[in-house]
N, C-alpha and C. Protein backbone atom coordinates (compact mmCIF):
# COMPACT_ATOMS: atom_id res chain seq x y z
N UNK A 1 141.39 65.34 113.77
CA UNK A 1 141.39 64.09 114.50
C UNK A 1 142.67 63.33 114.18
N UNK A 2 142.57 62.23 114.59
CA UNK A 2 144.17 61.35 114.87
C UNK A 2 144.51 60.77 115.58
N UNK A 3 144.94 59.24 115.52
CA UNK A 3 145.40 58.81 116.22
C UNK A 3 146.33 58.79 117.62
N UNK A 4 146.04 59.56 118.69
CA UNK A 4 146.91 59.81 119.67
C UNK A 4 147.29 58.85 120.55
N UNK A 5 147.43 57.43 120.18
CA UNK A 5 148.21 56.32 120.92
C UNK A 5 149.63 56.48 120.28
N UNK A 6 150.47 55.96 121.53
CA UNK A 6 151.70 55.94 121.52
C UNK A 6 152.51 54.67 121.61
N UNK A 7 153.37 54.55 121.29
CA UNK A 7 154.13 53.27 121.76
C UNK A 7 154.61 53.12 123.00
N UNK A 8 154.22 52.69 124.28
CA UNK A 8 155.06 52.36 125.98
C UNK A 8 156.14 52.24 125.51
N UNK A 9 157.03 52.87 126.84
CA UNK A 9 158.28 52.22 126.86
C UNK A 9 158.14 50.79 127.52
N UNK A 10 159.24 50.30 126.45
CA UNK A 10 159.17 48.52 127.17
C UNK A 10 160.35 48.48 128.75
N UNK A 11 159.51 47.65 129.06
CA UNK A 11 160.32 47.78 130.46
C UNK A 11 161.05 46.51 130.90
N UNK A 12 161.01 45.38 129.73
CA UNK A 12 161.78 44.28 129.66
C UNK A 12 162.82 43.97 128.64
N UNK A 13 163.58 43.12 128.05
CA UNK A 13 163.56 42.76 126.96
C UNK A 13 163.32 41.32 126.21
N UNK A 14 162.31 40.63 126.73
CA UNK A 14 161.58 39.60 125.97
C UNK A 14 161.34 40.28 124.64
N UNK A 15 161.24 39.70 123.68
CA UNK A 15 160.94 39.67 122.34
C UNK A 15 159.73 39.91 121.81
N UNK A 16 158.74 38.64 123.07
CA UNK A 16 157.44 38.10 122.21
C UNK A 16 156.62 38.86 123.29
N UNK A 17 156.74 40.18 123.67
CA UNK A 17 155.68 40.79 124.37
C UNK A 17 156.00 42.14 124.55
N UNK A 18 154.59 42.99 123.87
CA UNK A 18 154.96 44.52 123.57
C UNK A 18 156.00 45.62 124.88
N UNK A 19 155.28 44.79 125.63
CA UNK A 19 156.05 45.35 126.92
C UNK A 19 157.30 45.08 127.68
N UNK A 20 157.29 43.73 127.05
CA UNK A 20 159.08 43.31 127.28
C UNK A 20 159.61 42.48 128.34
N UNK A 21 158.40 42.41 129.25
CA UNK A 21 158.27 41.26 130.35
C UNK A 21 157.50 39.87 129.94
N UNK A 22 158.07 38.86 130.81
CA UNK A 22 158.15 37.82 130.36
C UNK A 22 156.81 37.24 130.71
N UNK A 23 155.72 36.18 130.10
CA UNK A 23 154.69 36.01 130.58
C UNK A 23 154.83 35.29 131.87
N UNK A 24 153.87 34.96 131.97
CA UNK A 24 154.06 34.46 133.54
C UNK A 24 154.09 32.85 133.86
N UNK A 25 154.86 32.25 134.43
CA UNK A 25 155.20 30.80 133.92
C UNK A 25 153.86 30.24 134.14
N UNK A 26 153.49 28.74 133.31
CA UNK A 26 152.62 28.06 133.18
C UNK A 26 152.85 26.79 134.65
N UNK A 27 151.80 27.16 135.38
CA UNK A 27 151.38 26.28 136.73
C UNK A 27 150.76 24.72 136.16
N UNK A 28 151.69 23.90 136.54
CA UNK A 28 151.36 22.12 136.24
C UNK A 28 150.42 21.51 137.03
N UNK A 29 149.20 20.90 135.96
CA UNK A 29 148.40 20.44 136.70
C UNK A 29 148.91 19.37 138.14
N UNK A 30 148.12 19.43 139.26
CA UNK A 30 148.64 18.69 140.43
C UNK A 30 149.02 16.82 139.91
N UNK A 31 149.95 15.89 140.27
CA UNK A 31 149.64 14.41 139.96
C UNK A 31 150.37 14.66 138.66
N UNK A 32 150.50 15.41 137.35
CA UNK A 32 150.70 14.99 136.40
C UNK A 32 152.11 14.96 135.45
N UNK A 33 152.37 14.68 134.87
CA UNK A 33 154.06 14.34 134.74
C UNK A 33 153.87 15.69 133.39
N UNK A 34 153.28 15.41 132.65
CA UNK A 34 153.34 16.10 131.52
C UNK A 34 152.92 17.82 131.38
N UNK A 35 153.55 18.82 130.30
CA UNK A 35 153.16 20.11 131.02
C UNK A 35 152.15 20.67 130.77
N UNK A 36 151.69 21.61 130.95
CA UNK A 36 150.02 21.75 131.66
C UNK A 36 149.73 22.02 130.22
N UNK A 37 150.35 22.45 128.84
CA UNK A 37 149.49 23.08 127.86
C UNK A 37 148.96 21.42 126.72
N UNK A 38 149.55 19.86 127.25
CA UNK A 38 149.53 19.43 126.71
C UNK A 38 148.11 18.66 127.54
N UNK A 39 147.44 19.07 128.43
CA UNK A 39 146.63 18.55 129.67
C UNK A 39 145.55 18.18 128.83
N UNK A 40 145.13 17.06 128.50
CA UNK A 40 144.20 16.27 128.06
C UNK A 40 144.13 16.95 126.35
N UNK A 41 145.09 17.09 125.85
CA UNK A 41 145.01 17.41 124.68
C UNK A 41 146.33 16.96 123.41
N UNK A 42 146.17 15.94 123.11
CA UNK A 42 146.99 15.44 121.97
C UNK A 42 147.83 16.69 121.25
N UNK A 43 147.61 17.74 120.52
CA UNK A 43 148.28 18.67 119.95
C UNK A 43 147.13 19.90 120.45
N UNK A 44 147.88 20.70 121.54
CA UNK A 44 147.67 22.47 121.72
C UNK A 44 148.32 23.51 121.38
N UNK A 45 147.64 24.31 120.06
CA UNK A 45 148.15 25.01 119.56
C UNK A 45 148.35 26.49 120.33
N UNK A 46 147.52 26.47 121.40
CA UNK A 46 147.24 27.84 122.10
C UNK A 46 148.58 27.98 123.10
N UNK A 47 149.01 26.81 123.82
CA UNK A 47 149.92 26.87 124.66
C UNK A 47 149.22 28.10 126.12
N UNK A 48 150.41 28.92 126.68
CA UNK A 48 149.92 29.54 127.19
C UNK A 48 148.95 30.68 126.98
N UNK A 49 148.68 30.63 125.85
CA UNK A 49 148.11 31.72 125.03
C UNK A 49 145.99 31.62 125.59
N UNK A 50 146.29 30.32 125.85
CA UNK A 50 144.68 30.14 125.91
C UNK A 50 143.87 30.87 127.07
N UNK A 51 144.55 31.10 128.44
CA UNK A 51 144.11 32.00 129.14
C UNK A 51 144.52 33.23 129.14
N UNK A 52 143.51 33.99 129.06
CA UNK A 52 143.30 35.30 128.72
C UNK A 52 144.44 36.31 129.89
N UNK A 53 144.03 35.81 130.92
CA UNK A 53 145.53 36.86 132.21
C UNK A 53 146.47 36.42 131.58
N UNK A 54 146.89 34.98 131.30
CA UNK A 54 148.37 35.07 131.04
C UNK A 54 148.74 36.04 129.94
N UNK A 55 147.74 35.69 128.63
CA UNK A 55 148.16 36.43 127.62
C UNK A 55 148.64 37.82 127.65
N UNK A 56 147.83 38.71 128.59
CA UNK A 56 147.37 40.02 129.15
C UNK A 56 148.60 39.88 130.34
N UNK A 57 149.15 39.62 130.33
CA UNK A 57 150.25 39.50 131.32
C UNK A 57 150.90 40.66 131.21
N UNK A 58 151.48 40.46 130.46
CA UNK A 58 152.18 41.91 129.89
C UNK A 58 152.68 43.03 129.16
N UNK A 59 151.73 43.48 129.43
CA UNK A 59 150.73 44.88 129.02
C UNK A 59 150.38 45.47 129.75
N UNK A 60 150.61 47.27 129.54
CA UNK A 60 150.76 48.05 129.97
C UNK A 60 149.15 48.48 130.59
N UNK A 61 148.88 49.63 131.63
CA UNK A 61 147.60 50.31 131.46
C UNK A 61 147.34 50.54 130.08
N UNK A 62 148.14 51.02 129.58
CA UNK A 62 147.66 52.03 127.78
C UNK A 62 147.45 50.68 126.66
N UNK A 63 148.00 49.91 127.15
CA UNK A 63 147.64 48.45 126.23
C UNK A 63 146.86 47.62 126.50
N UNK A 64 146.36 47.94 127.98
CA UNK A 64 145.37 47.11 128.22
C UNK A 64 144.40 47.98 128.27
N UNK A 65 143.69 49.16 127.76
CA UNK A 65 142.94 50.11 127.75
C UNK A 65 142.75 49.96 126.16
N UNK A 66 143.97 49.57 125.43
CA UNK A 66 143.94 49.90 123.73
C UNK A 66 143.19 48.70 123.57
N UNK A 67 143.48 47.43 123.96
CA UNK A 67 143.02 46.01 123.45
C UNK A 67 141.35 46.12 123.89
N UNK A 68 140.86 47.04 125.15
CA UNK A 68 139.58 46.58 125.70
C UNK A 68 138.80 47.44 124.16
N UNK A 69 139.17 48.58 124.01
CA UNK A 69 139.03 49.35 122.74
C UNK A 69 138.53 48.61 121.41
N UNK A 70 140.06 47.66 121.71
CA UNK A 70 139.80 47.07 119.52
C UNK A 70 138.42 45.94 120.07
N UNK A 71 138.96 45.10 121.38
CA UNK A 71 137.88 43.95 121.67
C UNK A 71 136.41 44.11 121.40
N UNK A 72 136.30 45.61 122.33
CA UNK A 72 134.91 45.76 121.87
C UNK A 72 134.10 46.60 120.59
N UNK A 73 135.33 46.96 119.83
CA UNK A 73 134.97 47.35 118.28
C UNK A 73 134.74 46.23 117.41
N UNK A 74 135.20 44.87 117.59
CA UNK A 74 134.99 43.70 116.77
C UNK A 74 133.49 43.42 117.06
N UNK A 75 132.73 43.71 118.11
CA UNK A 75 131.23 43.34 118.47
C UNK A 75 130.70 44.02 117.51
N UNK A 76 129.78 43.46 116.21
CA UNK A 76 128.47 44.15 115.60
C UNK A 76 127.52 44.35 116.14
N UNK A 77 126.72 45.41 115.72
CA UNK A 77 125.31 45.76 115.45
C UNK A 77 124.76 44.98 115.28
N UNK A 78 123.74 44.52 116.07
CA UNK A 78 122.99 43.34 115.45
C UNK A 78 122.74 43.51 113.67
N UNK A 79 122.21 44.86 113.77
CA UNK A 79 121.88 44.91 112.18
C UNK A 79 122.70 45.19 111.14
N UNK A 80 124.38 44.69 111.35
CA UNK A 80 125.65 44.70 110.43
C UNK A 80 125.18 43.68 110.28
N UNK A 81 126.03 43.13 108.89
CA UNK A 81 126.52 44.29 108.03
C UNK A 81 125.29 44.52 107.51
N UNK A 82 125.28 45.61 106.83
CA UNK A 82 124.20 46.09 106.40
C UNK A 82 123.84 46.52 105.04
N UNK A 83 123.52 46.09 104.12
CA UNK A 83 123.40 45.39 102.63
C UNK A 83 122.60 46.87 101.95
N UNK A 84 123.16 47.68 101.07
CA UNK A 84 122.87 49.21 100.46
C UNK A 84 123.00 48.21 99.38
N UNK A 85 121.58 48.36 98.55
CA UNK A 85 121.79 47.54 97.03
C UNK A 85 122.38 48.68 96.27
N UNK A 86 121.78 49.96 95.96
CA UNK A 86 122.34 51.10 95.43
C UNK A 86 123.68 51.05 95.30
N UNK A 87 124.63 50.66 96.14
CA UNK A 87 125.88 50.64 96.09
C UNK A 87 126.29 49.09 95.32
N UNK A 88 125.71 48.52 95.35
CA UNK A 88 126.24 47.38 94.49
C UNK A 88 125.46 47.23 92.70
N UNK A 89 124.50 47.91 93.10
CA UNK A 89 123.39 47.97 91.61
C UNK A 89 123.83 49.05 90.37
N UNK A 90 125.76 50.01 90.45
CA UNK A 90 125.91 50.85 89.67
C UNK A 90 126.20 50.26 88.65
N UNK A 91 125.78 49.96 87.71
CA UNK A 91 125.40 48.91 86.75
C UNK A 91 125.30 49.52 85.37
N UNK A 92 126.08 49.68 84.28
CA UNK A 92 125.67 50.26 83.47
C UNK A 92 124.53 49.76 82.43
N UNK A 93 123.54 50.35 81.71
CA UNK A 93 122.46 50.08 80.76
C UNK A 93 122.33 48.68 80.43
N UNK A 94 123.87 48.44 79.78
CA UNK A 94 123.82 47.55 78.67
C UNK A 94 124.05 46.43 79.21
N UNK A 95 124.16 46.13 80.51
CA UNK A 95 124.92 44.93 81.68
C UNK A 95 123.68 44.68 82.24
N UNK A 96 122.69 45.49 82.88
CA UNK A 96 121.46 45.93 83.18
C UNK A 96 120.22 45.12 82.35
N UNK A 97 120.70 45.19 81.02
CA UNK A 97 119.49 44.10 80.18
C UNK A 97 120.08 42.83 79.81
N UNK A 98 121.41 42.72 79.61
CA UNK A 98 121.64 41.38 79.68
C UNK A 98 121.58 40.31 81.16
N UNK A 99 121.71 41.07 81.92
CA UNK A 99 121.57 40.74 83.35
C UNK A 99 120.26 40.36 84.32
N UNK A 100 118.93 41.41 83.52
CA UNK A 100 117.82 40.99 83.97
C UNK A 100 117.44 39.63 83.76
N UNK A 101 117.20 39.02 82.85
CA UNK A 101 116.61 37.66 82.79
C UNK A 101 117.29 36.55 84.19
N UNK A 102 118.67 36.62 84.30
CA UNK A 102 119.48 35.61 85.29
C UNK A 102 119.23 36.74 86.55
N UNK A 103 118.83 37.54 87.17
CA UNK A 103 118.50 38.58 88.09
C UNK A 103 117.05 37.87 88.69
N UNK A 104 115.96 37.93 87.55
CA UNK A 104 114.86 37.30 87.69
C UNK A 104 114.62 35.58 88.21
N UNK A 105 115.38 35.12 87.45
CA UNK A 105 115.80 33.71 88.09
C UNK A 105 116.00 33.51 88.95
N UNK A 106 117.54 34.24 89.71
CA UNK A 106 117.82 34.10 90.92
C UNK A 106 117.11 34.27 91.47
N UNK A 107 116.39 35.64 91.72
CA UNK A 107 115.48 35.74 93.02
C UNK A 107 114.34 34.97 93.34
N UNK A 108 113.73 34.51 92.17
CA UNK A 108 112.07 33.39 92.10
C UNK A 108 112.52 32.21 92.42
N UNK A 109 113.46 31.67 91.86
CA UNK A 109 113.70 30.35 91.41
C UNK A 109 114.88 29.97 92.24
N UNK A 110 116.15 30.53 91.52
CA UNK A 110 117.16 29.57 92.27
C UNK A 110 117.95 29.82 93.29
N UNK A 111 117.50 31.02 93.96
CA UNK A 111 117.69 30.95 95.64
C UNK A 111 117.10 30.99 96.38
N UNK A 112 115.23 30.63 96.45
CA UNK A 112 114.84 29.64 96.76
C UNK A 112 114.45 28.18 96.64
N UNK A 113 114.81 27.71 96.08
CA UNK A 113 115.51 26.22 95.24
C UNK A 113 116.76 26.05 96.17
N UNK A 114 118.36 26.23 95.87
CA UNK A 114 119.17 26.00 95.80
C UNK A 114 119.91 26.40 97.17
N UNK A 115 119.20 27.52 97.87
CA UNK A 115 119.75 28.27 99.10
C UNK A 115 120.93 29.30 97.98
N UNK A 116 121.69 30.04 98.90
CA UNK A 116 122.20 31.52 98.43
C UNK A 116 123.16 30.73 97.90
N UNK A 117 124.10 29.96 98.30
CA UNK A 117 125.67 29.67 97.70
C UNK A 117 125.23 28.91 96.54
N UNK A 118 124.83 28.34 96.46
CA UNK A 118 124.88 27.38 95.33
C UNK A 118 123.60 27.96 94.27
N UNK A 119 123.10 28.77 94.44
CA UNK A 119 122.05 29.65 93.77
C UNK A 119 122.71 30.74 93.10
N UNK A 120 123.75 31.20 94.04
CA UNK A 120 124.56 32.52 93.39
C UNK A 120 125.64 31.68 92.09
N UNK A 121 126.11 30.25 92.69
CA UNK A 121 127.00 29.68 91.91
C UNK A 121 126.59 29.71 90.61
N UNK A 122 125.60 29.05 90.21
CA UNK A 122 124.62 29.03 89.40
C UNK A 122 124.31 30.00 88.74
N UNK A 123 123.39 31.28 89.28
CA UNK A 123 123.58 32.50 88.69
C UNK A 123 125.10 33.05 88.05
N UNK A 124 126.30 32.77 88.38
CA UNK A 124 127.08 33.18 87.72
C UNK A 124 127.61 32.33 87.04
N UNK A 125 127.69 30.95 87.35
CA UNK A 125 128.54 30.23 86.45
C UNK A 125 127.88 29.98 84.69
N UNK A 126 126.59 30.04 85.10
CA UNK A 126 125.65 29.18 83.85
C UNK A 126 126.12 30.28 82.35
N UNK A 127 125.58 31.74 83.23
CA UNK A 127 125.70 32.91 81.97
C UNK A 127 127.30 32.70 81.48
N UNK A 128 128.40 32.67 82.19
CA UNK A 128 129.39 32.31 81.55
C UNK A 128 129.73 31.80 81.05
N UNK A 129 129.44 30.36 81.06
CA UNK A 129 129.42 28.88 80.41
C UNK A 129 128.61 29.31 78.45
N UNK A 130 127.25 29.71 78.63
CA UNK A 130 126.59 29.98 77.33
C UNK A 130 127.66 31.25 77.25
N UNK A 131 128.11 32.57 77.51
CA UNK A 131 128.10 33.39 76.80
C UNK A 131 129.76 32.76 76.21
N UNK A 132 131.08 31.82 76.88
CA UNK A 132 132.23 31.32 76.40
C UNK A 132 131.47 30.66 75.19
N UNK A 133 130.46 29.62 75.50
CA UNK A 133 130.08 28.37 74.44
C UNK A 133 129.56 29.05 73.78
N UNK A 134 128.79 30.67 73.16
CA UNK A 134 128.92 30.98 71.55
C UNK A 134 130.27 31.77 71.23
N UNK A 135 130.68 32.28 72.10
CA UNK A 135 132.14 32.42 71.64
C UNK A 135 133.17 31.72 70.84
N UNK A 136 132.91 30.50 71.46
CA UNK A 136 133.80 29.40 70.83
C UNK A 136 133.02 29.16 69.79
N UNK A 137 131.66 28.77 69.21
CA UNK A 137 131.02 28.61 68.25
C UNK A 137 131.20 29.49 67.13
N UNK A 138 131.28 30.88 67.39
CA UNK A 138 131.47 31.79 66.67
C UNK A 138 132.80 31.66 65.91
N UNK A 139 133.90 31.75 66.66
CA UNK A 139 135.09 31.13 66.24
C UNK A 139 135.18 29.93 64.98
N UNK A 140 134.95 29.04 65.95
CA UNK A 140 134.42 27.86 65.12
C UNK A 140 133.99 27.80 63.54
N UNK A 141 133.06 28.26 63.53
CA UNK A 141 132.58 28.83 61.67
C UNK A 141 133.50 29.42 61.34
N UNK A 142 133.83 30.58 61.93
CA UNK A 142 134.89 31.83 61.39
C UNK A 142 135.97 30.82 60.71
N UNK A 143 136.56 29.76 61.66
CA UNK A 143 137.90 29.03 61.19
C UNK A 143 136.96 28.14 60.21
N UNK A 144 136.36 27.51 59.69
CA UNK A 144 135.77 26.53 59.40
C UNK A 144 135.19 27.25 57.68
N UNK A 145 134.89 28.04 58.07
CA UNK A 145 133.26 28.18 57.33
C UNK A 145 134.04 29.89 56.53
N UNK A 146 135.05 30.78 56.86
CA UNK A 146 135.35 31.83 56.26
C UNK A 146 136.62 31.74 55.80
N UNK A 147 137.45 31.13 54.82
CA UNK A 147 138.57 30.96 53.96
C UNK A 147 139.33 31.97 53.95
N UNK A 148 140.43 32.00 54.32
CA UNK A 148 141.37 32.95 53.58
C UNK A 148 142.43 32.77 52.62
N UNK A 149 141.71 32.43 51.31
CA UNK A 149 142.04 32.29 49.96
C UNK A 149 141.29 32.83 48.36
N UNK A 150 142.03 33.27 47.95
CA UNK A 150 141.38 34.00 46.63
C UNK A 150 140.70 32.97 45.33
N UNK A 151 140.81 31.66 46.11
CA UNK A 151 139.97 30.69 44.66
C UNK A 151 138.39 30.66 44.87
């Protein structure tokens, strides 16, 4: 298998379009002084970009066959994405028992409590917070409490 798209020859030389022809000028609303991409809109970032023919202006059959392609590969499955715990649960032993107790939490307690974001926050921030704060404790004595002197 393999990719068998090709690059068109360009048949213009514009810059800002694969094909090299120029888009197609922007038509001014009727009555109005100002140009059509600014038409009831303080700052438009789309410009001509916002309708879809212009954009598609120019592009080839094979580019406009490639884009209908990617367009409708971005549509999910209703049932994407689709969540394999197995693949996230390779977990070794010893991560596995320190991990159950805040595992158990989350699921009973604090993501239904808290909803997922701020439940997951929680689940991870808290164990870090205690397992830094005996770290530093540990330290703490060590400098404090274990001398390094022979009297």
């Amino acid at each position: 298998m393999g990719n068998y798209y090709h690059k068109p020859q360009r048949e213009g030389n514009n810059p800002y379009t694969r094909s090299g022809l120029s888009p197609p000028p922007l038509a001014k609303k009727s009555g109005k002084d100002l140009p059509s991409h600014r038409f009831n809109d303080a700052m438009s970032l789309e410009l001509h970009m916002a309708d879809e023919r212009a954009r598609t202006a120019g592009l080839t059959p094979a580019e406009r066959e490639w884009r209908h392609k990617y367009l409708k590969d971005q549509h999910l499955h209703p049932d994407e994405p689709i969540h394999v715990d197995a693949v996230h649960r390779q977990l070794n032993p010893i991560r596995l028992i320190y991990r159950y107790p805040w595992d158990k939490l989350y699921q009973h307690f604090l993501k239904p409590t808290f909803g997922e974001y701020y439940g997951t926050a929680i689940r991870v921030g808290v164990p870090k917070f205690i397992m830094g704060y005996i770290s530093l404790s540990i330290l703490y004595y060590y400098w404090k409490y274990e001398a390094k002197d022979w009297t």
